[in-house]
Protein backbone atom coordinates (compact mmCIF):
# COMPACT_ATOMS: atom_id res chain seq x y z
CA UNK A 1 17.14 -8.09 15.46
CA UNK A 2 16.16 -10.76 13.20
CA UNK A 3 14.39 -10.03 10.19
CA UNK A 4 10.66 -9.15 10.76
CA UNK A 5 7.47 -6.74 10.30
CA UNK A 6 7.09 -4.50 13.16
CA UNK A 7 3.96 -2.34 13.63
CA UNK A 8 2.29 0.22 15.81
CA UNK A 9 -0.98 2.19 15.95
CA UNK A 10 -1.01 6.14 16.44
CA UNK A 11 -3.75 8.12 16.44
CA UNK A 12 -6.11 5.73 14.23
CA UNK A 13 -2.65 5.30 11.73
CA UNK A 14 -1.32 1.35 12.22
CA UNK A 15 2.69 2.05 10.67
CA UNK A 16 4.04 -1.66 9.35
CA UNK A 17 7.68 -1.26 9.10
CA UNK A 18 9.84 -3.99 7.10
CA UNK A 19 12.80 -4.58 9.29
CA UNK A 20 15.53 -6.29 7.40
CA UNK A 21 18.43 -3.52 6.86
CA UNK A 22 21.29 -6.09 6.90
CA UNK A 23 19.80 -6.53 3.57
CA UNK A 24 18.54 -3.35 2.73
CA UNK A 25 14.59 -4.47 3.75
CA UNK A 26 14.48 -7.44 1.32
CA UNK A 27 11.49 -9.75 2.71
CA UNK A 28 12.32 -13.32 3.88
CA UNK A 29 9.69 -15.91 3.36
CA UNK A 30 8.75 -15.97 6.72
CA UNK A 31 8.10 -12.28 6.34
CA UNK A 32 5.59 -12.51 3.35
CA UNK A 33 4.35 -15.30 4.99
CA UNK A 34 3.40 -13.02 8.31
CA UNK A 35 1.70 -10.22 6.22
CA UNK A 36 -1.48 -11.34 5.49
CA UNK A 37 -2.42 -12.17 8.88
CA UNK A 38 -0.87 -8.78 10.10
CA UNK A 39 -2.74 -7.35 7.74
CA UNK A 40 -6.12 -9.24 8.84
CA UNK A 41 -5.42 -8.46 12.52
CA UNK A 42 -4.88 -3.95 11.85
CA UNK A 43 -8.38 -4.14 9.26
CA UNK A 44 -10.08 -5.84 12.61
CA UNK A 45 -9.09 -3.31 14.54
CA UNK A 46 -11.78 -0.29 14.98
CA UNK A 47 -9.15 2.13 16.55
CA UNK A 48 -7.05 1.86 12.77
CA UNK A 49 -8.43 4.42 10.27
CA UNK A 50 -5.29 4.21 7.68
CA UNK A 51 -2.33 1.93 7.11
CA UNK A 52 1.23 3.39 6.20
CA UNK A 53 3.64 0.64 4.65
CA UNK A 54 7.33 2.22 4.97
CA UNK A 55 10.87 0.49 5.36
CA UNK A 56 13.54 0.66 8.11
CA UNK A 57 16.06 3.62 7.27
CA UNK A 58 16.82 4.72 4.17
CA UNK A 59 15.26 1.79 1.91
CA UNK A 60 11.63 0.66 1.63
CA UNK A 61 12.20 -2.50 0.42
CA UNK A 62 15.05 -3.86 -1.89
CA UNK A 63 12.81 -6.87 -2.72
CA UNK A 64 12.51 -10.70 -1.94
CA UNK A 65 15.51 -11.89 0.01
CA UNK A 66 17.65 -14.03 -3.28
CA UNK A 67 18.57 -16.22 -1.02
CA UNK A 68 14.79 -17.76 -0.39
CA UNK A 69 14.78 -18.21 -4.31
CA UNK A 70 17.28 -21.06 -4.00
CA UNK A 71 14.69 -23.69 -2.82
CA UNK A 72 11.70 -22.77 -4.48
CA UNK A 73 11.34 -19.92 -7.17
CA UNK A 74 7.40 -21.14 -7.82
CA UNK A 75 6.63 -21.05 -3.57
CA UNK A 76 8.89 -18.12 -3.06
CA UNK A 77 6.31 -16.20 -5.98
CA UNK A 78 3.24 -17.45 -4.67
CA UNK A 79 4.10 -16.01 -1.37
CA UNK A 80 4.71 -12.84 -2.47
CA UNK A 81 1.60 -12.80 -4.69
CA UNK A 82 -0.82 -13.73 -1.38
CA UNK A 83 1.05 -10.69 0.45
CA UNK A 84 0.65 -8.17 -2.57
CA UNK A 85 -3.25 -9.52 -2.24
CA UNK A 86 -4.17 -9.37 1.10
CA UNK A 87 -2.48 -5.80 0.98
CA UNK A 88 -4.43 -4.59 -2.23
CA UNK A 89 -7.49 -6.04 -0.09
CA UNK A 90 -7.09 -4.16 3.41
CA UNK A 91 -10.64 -2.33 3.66
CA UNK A 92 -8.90 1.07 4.91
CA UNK A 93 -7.02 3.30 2.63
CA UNK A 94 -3.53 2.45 2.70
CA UNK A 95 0.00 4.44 1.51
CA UNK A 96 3.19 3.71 1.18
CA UNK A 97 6.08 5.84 2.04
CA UNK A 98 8.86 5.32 0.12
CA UNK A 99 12.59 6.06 0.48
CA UNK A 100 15.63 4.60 -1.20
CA UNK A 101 15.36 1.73 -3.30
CA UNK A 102 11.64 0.41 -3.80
CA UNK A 103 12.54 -2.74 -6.01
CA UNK A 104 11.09 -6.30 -7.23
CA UNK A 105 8.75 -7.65 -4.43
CA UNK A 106 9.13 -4.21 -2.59
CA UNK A 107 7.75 -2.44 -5.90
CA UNK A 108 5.16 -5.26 -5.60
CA UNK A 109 4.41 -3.85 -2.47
CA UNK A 110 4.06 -0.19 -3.20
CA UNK A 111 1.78 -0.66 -6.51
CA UNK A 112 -0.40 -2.90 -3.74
CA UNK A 113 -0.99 0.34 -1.70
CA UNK A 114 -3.59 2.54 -2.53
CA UNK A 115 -1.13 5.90 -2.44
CA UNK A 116 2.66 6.19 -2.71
CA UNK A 117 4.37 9.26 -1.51
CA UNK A 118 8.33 9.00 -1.95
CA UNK A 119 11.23 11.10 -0.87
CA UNK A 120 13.56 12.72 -3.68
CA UNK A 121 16.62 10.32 -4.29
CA UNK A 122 13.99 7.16 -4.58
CA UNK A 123 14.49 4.48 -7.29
CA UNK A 124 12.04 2.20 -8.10
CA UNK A 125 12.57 -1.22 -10.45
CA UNK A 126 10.62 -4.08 -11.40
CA UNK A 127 12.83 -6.81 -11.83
CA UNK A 128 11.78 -10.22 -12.97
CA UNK A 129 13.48 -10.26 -16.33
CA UNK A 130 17.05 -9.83 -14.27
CA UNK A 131 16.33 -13.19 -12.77
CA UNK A 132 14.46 -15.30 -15.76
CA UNK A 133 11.19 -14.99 -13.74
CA UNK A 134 7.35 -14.70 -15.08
CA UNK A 135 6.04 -12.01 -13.21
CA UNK A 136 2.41 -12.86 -12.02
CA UNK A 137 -0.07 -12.19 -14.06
CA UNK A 138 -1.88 -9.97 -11.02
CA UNK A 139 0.98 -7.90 -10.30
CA UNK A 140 1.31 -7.41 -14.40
CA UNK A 141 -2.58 -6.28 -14.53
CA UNK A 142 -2.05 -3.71 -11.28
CA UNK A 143 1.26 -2.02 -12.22
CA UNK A 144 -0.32 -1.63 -16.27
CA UNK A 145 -3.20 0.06 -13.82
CA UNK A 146 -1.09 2.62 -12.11
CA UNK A 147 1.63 3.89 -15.25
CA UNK A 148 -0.20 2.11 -18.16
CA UNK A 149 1.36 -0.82 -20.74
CA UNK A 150 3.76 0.98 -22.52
CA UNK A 151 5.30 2.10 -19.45
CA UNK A 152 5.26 -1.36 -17.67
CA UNK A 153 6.48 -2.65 -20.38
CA UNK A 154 9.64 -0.42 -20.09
CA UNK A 155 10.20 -1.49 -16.34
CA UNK A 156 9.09 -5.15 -17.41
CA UNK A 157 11.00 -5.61 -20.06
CA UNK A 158 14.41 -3.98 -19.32
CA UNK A 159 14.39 -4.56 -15.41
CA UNK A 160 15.88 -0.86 -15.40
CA UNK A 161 15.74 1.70 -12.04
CA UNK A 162 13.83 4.42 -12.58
CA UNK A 163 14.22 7.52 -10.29
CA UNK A 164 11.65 9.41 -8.31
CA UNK A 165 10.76 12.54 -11.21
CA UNK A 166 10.33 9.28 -13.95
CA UNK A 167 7.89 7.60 -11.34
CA UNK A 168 5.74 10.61 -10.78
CA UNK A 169 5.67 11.49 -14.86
CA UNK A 170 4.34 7.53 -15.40
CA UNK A 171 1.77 7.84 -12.36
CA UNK A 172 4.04 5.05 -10.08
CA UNK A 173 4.07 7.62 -6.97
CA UNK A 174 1.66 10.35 -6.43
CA UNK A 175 3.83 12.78 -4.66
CA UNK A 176 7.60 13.40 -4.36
CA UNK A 177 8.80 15.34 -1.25
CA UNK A 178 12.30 17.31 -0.89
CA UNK A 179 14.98 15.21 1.13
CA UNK A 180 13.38 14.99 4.89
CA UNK A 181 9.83 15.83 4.29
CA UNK A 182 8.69 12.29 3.44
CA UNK A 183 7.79 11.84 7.31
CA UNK A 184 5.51 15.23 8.01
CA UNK A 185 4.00 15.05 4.90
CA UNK A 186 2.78 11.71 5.68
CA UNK A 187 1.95 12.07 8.76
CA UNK A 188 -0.53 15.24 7.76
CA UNK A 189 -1.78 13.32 5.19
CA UNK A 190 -2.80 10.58 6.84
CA UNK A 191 -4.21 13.07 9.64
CA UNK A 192 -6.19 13.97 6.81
CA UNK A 193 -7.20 10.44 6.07
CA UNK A 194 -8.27 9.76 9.56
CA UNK A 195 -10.93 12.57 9.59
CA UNK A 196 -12.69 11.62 6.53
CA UNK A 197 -15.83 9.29 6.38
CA UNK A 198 -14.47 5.60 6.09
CA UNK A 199 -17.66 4.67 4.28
CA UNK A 200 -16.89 6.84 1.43
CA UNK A 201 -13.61 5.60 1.67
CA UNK A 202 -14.60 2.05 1.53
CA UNK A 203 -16.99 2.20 -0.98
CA UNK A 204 -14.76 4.54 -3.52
CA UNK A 205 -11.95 1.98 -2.71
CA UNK A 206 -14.42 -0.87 -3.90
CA UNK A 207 -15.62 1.13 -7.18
CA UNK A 208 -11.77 2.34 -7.82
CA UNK A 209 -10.58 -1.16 -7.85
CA UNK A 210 -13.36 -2.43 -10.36
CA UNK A 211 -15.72 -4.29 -7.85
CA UNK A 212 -19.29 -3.64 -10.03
CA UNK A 213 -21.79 -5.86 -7.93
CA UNK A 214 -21.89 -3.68 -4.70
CA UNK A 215 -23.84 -0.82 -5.77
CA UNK A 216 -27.02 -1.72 -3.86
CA UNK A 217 -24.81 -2.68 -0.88
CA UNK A 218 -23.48 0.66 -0.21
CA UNK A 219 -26.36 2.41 -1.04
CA UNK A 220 -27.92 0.64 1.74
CA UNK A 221 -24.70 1.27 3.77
CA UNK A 222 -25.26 4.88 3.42
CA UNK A 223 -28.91 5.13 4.18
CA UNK A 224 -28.47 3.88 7.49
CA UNK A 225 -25.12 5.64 8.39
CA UNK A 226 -25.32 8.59 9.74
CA UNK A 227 -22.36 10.33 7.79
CA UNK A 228 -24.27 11.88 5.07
CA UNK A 229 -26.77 13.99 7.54
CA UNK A 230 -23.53 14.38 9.58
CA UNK A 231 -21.57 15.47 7.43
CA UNK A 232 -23.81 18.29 5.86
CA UNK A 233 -24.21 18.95 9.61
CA UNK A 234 -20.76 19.81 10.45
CA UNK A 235 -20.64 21.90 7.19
CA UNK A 236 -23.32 23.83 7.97
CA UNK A 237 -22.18 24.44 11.35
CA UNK A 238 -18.75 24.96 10.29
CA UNK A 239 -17.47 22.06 12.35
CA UNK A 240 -15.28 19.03 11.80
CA UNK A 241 -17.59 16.34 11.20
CA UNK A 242 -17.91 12.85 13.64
CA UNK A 243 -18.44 10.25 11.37
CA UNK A 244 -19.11 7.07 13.01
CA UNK A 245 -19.68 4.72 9.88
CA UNK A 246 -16.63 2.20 10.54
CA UNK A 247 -15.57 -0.92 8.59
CA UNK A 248 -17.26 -4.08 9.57
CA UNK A 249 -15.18 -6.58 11.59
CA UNK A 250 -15.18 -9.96 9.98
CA UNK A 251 -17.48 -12.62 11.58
């Protein structure tokens, strides 16, 4: 199978899956290239709730594939950069699962995700400096976001693995699972996910990622909902809530 992004959609969770194992999940160009409109076509979608980013096997995603570096080191970064974006940007809360290595543009990846749940026996790297490459100023300002500057400055600096126990001490992953749990725990999780109100989830996504002009917006958005009365509803009645506030599909 050539090297590609597969994807399905169960039970409101859409499951990308970076298919490259010859090279332990490194992404092509034409790979990078295909995830933003991926991306645009899942956050369309009504029946997706929650994305999971994972890799094929035993490896998330050993990075860009060295070989596309040959041509163009400046393209080859740009592409990356748009992926990282238009992942950061997906309106629905988004996690990746992480096994094996979790490296360079894969690490890019995983700090793009709004959660990252990895299985014991993980490493994770960030890169650049092994290669003589500026890493983008965006990715810079997002991993200094998740384990703060001293500590991207360690994985900046050096280019050094770090393993899964290091990466949950510096806030890089927010859970580590035993050997063979990554899979159930996700799944529950996301279960979990699914049930929730998406508008509190959109909106707290928004305000978590620094957007400060869209407090009027959402206060509108939740007037006219539904999910509030609802939700104090269901609680009341010691039901599961039906929230039917759902991201907006563009145009």
């Amino acid at each position: 199978m050539e090297p590609q992004l597969l994807h399905e959609v169960t039970d409101s969770v859409a499951t990308v899956v970076v298919h490259h194992p010859a090279k332990r999940n490194a992404m092509t160009a034409a790979m990078w290239r295909a995830l933003p409109p991926l991306l645009d076509t899942l956050a369309a979608d009504p029946a997706v709730r929650v994305l999971v980013l994972t890799g094929e096997g035993g490896t998330f995603c050993a990075g860009a594939d060295i070989s596309t570096l040959q041509g163009s080191p400046q393209e080859a970064q740009e592409l990356a950069v748009a992926a990282e974006e238009a992942l950061a940007a997906f309106p629905k809360p988004t996690l990746a699962a992480i096994r094996g290595h979790c490296v360079g543009g894969g690490s890019q990846l995983a700090a793009a995700c709004d959660l990252r749940f990895a299985e014991e026996g993980s490493l994770f790297g960030v890169t650049p400096a092994k290669l003589g490459i500026v890493y983008p100023a965006s990715s810079t300002r997002r991993l200094v976001s998740l384990v703060g500057p001293a500590a991207a400055k360690y994985l900046l600096f050096s280019g050094e693995l770090i393993d899964a126990a290091r990466a949950l001490r510096t806030g890089l992953v927010d859970e580590v699972l035993p050997e063979g749990e990554l899979g159930k725990r996700v799944a529950d999780f996301t279960r979990v996910l699914a049930s929730r109100s998406q508008l509190t989830q959109a909106a707290a996504k928004e305000f978590a990622n620094g957007r400060t002009d869209r407090d009027a917006h959402w206060t509108e958005q939740a007037r006219g909902s539904g999910d509030t009365a609802e939700g104090v509803a269901a609680f009341l009645e010691r039901r599961q809530p039906r929230f039917t506030w759902s991201v907006p599909t563009p145009g």
